[in-house]
PDB file of N, CA and C in Angstrom:
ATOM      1  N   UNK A   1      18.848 -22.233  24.822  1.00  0.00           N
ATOM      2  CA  UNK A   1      18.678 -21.500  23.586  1.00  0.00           C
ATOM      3  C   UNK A   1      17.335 -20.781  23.602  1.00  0.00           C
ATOM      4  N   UNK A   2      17.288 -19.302  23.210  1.00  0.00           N
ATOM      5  CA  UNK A   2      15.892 -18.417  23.245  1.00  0.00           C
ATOM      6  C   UNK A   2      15.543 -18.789  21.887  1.00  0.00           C
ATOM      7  N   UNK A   3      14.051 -18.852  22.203  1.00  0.00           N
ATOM      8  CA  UNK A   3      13.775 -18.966  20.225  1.00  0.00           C
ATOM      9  C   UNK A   3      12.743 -17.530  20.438  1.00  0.00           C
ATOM     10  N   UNK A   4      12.340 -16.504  19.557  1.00  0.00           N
ATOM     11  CA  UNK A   4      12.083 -15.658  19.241  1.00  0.00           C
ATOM     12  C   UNK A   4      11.431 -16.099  18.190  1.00  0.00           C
ATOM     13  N   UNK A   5       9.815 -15.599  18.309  1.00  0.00           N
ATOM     14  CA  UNK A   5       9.388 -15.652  17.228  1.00  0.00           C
ATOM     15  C   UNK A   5       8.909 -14.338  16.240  1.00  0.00           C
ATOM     16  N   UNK A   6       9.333 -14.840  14.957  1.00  0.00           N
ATOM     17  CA  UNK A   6       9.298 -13.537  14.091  1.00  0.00           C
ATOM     18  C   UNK A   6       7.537 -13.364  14.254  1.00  0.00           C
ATOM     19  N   UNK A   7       7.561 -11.522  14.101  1.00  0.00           N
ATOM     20  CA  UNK A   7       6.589 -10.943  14.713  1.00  0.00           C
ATOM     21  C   UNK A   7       5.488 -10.828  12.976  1.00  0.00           C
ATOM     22  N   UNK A   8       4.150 -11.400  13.208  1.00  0.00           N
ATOM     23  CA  UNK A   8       3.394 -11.439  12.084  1.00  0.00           C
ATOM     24  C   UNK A   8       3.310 -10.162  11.310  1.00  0.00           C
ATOM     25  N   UNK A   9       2.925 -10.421  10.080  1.00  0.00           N
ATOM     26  CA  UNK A   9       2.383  -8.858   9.236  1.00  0.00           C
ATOM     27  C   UNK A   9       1.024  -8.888  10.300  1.00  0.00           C
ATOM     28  N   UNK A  10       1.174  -7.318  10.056  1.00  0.00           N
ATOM     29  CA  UNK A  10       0.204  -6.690  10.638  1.00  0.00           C
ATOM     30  C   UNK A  10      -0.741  -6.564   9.332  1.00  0.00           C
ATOM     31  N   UNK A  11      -2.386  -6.395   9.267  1.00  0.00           N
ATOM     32  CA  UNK A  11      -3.219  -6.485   8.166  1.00  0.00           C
ATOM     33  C   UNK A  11      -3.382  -5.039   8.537  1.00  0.00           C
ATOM     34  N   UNK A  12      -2.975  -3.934   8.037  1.00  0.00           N
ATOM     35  CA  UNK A  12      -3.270  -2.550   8.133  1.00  0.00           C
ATOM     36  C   UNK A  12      -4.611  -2.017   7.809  1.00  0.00           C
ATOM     37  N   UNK A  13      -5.186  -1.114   8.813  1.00  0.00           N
ATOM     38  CA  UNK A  13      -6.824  -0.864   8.744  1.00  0.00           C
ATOM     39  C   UNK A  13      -7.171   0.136   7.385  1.00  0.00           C
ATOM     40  N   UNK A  14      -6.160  -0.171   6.585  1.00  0.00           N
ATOM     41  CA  UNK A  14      -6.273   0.745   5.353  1.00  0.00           C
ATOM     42  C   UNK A  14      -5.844  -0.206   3.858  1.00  0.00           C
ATOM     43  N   UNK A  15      -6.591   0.173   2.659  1.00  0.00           N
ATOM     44  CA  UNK A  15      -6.066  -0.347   1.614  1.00  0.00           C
ATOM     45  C   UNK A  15      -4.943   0.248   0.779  1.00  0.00           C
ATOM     46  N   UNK A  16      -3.974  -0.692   0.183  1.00  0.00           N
ATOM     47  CA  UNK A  16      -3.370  -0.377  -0.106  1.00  0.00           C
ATOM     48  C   UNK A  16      -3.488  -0.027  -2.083  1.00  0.00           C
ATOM     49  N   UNK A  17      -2.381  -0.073  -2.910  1.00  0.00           N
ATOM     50  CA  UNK A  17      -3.227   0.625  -4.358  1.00  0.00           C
ATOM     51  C   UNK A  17      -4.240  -0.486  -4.541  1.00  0.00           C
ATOM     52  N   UNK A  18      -4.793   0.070  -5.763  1.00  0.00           N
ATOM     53  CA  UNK A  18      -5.682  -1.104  -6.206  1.00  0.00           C
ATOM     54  C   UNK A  18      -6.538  -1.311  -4.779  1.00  0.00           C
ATOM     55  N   UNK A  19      -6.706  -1.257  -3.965  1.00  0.00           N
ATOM     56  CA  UNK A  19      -7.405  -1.447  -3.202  1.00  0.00           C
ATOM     57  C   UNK A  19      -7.230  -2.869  -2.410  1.00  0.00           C
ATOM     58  N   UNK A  20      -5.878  -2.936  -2.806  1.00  0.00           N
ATOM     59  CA  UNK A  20      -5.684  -4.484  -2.386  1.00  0.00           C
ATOM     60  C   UNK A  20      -5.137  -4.409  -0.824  1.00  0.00           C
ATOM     61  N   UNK A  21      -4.961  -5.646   0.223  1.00  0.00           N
ATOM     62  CA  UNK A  21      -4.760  -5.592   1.001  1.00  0.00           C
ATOM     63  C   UNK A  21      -3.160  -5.283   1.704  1.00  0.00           C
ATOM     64  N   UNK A  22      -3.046  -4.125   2.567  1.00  0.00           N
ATOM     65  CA  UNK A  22      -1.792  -3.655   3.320  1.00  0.00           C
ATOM     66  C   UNK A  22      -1.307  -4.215   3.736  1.00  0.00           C
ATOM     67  N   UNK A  23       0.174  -4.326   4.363  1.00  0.00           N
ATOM     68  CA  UNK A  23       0.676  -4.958   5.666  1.00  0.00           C
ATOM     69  C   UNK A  23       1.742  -4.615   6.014  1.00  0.00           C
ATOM     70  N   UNK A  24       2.041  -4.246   7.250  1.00  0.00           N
ATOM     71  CA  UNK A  24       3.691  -3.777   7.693  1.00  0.00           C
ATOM     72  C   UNK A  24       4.199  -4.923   8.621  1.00  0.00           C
ATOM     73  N   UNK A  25       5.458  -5.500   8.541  1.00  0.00           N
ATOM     74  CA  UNK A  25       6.385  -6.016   8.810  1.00  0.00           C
ATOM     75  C   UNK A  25       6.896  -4.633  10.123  1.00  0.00           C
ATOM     76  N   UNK A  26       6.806  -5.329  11.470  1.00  0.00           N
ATOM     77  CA  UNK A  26       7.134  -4.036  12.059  1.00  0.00           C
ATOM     78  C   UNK A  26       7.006  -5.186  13.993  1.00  0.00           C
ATOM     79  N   UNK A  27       7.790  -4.420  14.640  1.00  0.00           N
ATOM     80  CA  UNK A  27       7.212  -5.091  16.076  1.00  0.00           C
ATOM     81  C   UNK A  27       6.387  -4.364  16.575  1.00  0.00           C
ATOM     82  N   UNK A  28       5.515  -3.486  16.171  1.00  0.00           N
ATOM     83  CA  UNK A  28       4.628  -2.884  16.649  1.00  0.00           C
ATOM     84  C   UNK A  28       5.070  -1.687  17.523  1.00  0.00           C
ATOM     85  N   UNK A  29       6.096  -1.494  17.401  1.00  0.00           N
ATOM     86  CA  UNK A  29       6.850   0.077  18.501  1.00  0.00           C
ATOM     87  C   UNK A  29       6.726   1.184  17.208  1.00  0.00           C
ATOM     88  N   UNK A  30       6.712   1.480  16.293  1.00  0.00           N
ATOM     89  CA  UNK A  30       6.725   2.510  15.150  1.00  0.00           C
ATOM     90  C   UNK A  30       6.116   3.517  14.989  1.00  0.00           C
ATOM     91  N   UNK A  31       6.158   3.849  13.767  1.00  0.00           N
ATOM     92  CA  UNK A  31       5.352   5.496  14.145  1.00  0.00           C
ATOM     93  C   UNK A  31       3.932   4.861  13.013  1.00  0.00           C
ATOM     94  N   UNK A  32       4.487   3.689  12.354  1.00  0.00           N
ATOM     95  CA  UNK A  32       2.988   3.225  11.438  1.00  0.00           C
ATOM     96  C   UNK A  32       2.061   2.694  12.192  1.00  0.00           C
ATOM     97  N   UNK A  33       2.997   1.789  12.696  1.00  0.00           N
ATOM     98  CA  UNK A  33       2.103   0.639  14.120  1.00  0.00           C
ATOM     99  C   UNK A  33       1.199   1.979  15.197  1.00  0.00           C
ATOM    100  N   UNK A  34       1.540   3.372  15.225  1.00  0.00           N
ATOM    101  CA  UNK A  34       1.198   4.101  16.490  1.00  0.00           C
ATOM    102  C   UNK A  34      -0.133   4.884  14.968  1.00  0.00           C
ATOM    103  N   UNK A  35       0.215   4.999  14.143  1.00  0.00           N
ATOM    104  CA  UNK A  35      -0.852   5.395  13.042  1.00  0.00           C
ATOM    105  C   UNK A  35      -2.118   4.528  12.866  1.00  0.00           C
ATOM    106  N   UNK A  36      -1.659   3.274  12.715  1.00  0.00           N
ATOM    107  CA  UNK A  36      -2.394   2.091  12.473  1.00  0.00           C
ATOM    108  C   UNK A  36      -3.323   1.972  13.900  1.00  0.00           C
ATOM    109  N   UNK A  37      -2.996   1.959  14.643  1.00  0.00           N
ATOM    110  CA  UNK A  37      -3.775   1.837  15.971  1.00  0.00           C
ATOM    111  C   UNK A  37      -4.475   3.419  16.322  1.00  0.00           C
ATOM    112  N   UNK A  38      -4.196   4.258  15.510  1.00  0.00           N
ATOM    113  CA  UNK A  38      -5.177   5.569  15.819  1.00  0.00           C
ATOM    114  C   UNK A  38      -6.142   5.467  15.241  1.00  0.00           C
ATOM    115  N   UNK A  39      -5.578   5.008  13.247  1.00  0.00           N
ATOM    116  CA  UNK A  39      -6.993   4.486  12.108  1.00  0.00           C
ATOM    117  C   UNK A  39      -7.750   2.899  12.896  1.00  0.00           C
ATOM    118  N   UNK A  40      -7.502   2.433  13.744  1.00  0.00           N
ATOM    119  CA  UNK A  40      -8.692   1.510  14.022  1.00  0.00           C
ATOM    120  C   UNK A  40      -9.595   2.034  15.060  1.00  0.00           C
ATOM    121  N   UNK A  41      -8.564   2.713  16.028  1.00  0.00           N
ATOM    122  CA  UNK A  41      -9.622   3.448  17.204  1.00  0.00           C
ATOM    123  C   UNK A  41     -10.843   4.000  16.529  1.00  0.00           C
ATOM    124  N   UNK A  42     -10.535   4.954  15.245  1.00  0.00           N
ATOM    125  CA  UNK A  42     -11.397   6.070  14.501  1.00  0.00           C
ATOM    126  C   UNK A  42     -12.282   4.995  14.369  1.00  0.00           C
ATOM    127  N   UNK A  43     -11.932   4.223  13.266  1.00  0.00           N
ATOM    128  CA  UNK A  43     -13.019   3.244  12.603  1.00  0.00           C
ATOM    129  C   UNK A  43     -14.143   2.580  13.817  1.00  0.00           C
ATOM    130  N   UNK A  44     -13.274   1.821  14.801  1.00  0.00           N
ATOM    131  CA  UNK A  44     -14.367   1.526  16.202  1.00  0.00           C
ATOM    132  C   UNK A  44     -15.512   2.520  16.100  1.00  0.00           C
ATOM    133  N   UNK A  45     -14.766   3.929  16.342  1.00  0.00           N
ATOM    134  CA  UNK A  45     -15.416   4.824  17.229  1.00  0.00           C
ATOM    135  C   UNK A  45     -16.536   5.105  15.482  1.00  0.00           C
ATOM    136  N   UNK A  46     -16.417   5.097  14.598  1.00  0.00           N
ATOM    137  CA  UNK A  46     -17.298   5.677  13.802  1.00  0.00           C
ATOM    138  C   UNK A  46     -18.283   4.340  13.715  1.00  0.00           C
ATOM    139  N   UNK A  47     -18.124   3.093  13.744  1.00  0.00           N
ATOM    140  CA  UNK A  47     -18.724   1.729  13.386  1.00  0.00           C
ATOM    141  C   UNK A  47     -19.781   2.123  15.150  1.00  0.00           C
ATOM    142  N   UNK A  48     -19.123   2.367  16.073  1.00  0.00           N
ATOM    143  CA  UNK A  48     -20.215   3.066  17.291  1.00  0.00           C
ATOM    144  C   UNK A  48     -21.193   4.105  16.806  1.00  0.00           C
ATOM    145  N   UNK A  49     -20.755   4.891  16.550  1.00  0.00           N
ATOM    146  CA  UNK A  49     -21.507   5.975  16.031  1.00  0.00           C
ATOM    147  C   UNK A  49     -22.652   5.481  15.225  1.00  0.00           C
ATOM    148  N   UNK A  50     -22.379   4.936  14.182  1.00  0.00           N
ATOM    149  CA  UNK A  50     -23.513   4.185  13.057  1.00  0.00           C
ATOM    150  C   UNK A  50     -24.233   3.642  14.007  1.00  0.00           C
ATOM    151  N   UNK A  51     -24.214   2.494  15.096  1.00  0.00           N
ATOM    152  CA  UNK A  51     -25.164   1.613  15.659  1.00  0.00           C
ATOM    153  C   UNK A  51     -26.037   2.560  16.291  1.00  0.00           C
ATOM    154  N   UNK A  52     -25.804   3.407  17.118  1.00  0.00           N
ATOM    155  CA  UNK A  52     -26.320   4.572  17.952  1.00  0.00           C
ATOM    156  C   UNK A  52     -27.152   5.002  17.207  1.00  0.00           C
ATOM    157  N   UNK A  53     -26.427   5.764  15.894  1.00  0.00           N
ATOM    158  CA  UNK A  53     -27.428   6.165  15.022  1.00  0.00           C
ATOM    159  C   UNK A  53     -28.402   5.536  14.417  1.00  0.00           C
ATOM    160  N   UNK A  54     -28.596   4.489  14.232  1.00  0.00           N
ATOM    161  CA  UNK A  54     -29.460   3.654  14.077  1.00  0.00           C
ATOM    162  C   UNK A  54     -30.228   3.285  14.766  1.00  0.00           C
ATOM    163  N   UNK A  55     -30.260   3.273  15.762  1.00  0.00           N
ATOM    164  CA  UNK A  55     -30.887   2.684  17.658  1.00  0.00           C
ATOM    165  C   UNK A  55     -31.725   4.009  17.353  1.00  0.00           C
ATOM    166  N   UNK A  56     -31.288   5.192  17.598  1.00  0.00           N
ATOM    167  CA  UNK A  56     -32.438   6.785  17.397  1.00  0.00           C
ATOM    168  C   UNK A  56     -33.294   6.591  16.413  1.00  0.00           C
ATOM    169  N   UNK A  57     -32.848   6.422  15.503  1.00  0.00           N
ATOM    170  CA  UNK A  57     -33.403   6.422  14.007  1.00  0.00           C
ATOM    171  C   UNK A  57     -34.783   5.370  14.272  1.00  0.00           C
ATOM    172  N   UNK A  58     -34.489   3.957  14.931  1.00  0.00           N
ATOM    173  CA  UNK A  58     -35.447   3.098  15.058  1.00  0.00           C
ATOM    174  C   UNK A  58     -36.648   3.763  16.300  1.00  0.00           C
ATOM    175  N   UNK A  59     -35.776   4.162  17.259  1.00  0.00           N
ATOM    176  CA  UNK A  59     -36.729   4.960  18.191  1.00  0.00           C
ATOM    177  C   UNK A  59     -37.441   5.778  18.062  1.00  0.00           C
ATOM    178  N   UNK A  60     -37.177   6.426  17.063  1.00  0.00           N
ATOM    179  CA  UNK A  60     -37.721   7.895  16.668  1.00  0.00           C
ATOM    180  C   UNK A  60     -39.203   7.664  15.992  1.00  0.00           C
ATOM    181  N   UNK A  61     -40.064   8.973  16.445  1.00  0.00           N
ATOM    182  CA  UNK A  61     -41.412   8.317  16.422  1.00  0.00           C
ATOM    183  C   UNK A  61     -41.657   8.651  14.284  1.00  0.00           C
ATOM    184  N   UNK A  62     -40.412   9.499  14.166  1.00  0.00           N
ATOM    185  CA  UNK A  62     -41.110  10.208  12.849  1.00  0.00           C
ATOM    186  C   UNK A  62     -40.188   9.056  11.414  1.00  0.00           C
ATOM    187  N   UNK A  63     -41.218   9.239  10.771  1.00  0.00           N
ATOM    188  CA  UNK A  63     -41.184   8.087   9.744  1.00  0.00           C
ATOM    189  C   UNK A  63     -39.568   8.470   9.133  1.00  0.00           C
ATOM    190  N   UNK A  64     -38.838   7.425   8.623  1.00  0.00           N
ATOM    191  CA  UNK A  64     -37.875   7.206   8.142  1.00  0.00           C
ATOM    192  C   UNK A  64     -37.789   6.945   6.537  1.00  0.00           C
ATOM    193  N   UNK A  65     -36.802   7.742   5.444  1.00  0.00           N
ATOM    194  CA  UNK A  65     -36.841   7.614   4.225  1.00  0.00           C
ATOM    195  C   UNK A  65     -36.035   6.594   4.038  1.00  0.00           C
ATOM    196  N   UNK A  66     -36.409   6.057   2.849  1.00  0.00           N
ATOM    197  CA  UNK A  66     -35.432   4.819   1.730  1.00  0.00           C
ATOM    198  C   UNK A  66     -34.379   5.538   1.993  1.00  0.00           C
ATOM    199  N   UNK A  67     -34.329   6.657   1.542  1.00  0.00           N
ATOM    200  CA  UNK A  67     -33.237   7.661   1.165  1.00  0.00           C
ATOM    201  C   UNK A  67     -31.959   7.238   2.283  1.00  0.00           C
ATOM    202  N   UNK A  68     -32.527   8.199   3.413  1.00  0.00           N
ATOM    203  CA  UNK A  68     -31.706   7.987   5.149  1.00  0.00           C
ATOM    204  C   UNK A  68     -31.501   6.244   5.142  1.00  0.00           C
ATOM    205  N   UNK A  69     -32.294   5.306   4.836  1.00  0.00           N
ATOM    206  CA  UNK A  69     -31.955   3.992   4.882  1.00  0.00           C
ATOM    207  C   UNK A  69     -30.553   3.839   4.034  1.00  0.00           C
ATOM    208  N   UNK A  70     -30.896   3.925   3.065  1.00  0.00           N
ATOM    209  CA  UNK A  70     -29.919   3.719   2.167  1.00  0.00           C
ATOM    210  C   UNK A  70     -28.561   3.845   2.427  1.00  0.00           C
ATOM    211  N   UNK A  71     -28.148   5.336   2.684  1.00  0.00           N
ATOM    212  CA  UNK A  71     -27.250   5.994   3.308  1.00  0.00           C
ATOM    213  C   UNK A  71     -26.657   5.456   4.440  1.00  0.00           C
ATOM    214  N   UNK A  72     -27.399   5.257   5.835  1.00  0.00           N
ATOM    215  CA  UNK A  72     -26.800   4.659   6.500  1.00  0.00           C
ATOM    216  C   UNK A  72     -26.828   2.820   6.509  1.00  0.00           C
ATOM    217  N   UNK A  73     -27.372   2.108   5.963  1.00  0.00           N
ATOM    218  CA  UNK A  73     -27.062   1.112   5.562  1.00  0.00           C
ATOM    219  C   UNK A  73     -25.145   1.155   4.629  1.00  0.00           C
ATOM    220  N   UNK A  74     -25.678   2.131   3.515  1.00  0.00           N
ATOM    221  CA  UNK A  74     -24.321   1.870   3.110  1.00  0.00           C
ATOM    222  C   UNK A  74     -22.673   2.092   4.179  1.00  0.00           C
ATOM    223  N   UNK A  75     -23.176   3.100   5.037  1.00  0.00           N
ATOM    224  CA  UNK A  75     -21.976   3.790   6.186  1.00  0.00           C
ATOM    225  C   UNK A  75     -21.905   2.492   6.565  1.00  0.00           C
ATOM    226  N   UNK A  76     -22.883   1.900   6.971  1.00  0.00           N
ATOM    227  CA  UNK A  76     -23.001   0.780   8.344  1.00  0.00           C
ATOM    228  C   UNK A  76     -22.107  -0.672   7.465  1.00  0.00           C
ATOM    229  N   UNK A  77     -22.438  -0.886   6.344  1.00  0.00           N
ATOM    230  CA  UNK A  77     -21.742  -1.889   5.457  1.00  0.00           C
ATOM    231  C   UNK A  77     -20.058  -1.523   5.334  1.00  0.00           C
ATOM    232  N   UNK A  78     -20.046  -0.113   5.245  1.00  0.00           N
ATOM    233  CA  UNK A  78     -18.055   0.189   5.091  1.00  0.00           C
ATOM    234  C   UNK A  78     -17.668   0.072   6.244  1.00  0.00           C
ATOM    235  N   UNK A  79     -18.610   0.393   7.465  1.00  0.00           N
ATOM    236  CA  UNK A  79     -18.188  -0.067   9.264  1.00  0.00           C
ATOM    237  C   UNK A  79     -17.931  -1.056   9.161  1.00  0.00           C
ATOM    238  N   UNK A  80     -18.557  -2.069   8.704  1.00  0.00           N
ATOM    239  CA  UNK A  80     -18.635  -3.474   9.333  1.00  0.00           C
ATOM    240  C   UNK A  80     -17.408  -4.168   8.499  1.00  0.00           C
ATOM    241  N   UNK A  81     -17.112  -3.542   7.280  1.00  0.00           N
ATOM    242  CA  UNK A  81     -16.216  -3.996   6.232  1.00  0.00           C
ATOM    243  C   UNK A  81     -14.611  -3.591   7.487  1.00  0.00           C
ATOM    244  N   UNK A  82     -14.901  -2.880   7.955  1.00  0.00           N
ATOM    245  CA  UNK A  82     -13.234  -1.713   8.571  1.00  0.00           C
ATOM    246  C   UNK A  82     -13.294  -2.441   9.729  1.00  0.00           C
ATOM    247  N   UNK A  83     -14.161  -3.018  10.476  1.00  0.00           N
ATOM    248  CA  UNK A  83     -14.216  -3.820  11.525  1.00  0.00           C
ATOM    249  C   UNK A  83     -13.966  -5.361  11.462  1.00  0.00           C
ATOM    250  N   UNK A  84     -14.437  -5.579  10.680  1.00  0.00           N
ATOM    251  CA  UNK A  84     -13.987  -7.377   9.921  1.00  0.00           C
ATOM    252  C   UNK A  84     -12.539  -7.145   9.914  1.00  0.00           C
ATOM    253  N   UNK A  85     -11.675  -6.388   8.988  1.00  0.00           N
ATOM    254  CA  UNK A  85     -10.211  -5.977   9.056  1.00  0.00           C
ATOM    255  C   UNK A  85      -9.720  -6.289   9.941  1.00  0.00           C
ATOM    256  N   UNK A  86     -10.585  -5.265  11.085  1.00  0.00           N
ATOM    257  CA  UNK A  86      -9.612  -4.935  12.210  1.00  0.00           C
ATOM    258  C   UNK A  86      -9.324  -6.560  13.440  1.00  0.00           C
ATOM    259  N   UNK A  87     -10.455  -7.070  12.568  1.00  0.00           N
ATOM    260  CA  UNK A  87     -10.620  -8.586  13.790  1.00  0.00           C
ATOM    261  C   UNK A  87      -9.665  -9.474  13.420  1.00  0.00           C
ATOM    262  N   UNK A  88      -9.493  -9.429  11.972  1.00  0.00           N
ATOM    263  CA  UNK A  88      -8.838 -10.284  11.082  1.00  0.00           C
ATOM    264  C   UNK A  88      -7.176 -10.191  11.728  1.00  0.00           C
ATOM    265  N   UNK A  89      -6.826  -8.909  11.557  1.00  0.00           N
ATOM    266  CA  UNK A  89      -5.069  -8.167  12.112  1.00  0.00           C
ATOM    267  C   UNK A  89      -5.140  -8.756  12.992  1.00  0.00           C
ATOM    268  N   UNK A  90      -6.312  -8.492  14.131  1.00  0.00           N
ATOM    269  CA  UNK A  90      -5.779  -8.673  15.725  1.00  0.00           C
ATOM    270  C   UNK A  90      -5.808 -10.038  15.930  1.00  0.00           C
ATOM    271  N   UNK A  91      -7.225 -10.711  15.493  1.00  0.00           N
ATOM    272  CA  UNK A  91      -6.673 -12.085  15.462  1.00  0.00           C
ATOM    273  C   UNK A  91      -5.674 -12.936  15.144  1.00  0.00           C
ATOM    274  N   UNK A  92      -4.765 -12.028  13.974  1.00  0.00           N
ATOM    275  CA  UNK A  92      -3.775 -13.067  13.518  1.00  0.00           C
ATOM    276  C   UNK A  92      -2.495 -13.019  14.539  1.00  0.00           C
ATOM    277  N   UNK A  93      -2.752 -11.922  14.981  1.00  0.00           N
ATOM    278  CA  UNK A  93      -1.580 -11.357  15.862  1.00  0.00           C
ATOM    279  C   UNK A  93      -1.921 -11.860  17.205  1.00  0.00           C
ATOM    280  N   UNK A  94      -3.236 -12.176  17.693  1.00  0.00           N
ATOM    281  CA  UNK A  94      -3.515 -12.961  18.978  1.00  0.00           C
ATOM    282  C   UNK A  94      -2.858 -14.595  18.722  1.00  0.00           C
ATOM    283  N   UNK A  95      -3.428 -15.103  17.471  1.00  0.00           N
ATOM    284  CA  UNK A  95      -2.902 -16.425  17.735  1.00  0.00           C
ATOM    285  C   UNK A  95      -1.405 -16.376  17.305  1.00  0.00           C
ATOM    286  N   UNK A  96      -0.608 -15.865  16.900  1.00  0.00           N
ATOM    287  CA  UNK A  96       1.108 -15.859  17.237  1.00  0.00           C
ATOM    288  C   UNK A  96       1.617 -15.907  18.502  1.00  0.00           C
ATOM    289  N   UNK A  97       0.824 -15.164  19.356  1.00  0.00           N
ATOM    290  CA  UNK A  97       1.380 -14.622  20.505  1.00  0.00           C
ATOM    291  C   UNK A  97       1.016 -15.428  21.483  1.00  0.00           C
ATOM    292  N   UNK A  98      -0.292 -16.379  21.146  1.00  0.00           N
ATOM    293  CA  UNK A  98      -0.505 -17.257  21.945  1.00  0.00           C
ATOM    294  C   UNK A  98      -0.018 -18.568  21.893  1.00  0.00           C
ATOM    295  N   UNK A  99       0.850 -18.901  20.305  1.00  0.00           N
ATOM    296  CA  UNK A  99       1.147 -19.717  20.216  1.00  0.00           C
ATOM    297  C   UNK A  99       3.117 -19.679  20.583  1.00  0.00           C
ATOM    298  N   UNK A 100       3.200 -18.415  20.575  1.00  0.00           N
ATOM    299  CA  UNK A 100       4.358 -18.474  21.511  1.00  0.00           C
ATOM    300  C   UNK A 100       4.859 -18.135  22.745  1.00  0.00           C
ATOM    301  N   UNK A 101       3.376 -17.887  23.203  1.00  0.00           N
ATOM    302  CA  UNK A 101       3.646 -18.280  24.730  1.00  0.00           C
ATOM    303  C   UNK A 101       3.324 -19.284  25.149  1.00  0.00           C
ATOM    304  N   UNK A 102       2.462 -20.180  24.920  1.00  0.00           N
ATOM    305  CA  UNK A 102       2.252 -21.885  24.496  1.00  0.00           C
ATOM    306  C   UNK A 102       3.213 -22.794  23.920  1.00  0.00           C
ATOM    307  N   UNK A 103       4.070 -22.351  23.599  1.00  0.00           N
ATOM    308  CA  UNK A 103       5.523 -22.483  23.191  1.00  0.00           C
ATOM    309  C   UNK A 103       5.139 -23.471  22.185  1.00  0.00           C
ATOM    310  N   UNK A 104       4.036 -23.572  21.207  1.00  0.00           N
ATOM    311  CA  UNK A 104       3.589 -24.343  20.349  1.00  0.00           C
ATOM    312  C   UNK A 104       4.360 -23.573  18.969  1.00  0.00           C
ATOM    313  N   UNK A 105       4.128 -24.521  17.498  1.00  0.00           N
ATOM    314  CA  UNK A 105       4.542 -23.618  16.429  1.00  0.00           C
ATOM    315  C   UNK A 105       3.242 -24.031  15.419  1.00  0.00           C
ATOM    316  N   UNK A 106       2.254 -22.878  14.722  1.00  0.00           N
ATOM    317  CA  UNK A 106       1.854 -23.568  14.050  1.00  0.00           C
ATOM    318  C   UNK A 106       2.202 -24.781  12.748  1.00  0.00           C
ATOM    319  N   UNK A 107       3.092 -23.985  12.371  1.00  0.00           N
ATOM    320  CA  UNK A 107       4.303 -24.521  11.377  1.00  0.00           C
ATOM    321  C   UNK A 107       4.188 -25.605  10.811  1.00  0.00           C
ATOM    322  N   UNK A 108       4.689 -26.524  12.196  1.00  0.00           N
ATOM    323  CA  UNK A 108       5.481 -27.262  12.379  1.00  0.00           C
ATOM    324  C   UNK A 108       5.683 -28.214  13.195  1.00  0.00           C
TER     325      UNK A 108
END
């Protein structure tokens, strides 16, 4: 007998109304699942961008405003917020997959 395990919600790198949290029911072949994995690449690639920018910013010999702090502090806080997400999805979806190839159930 094959046992198949049903495939987790995905935690989507986007909010849904209210700002509350997303999720698609999906095996990951879709055209959301192929959306969803473009909006986390972006987010990576902009949560990179912020650190970089920050690394110059510290290097840089010329004095730095509250102002520019502020600003990228706040970018760097919605990065880190879109990146927590993205650990959260993949993690949940790592331990399914490991627990059914471990042929374990959390369950149960």
């Amino acid at each position: 007998m094959t046992h198949h395990a049903l495939t987790p919600a995905r935690l989507l790198p986007w909010a849904g109304p209210e700002g509350k949290p997303c999720y698609l029911l999906s095996d990951g072949g879709g055209r959301l699942s192929r959306a969803a994995d473009i909006a986390e690449g972006v987010q990576l690639d902009m949560a990179a961008g912020l650190l970089a920018h920050l690394a110059d910013m510290l290097r840089d010999d010329d004095p730095v405003s509250a102002v520019q702090l502020r600003y990228l502090l706040a970018r760097m806080g919605e990065a880190l917020a879109d990146v927590c997400r993205i650990a959260e999805s993949r993690g949940a979806r790592l331990r399914v997959y490991t627990d059914v190839k471990e042929g374990t159930d959390r369950d149960g």
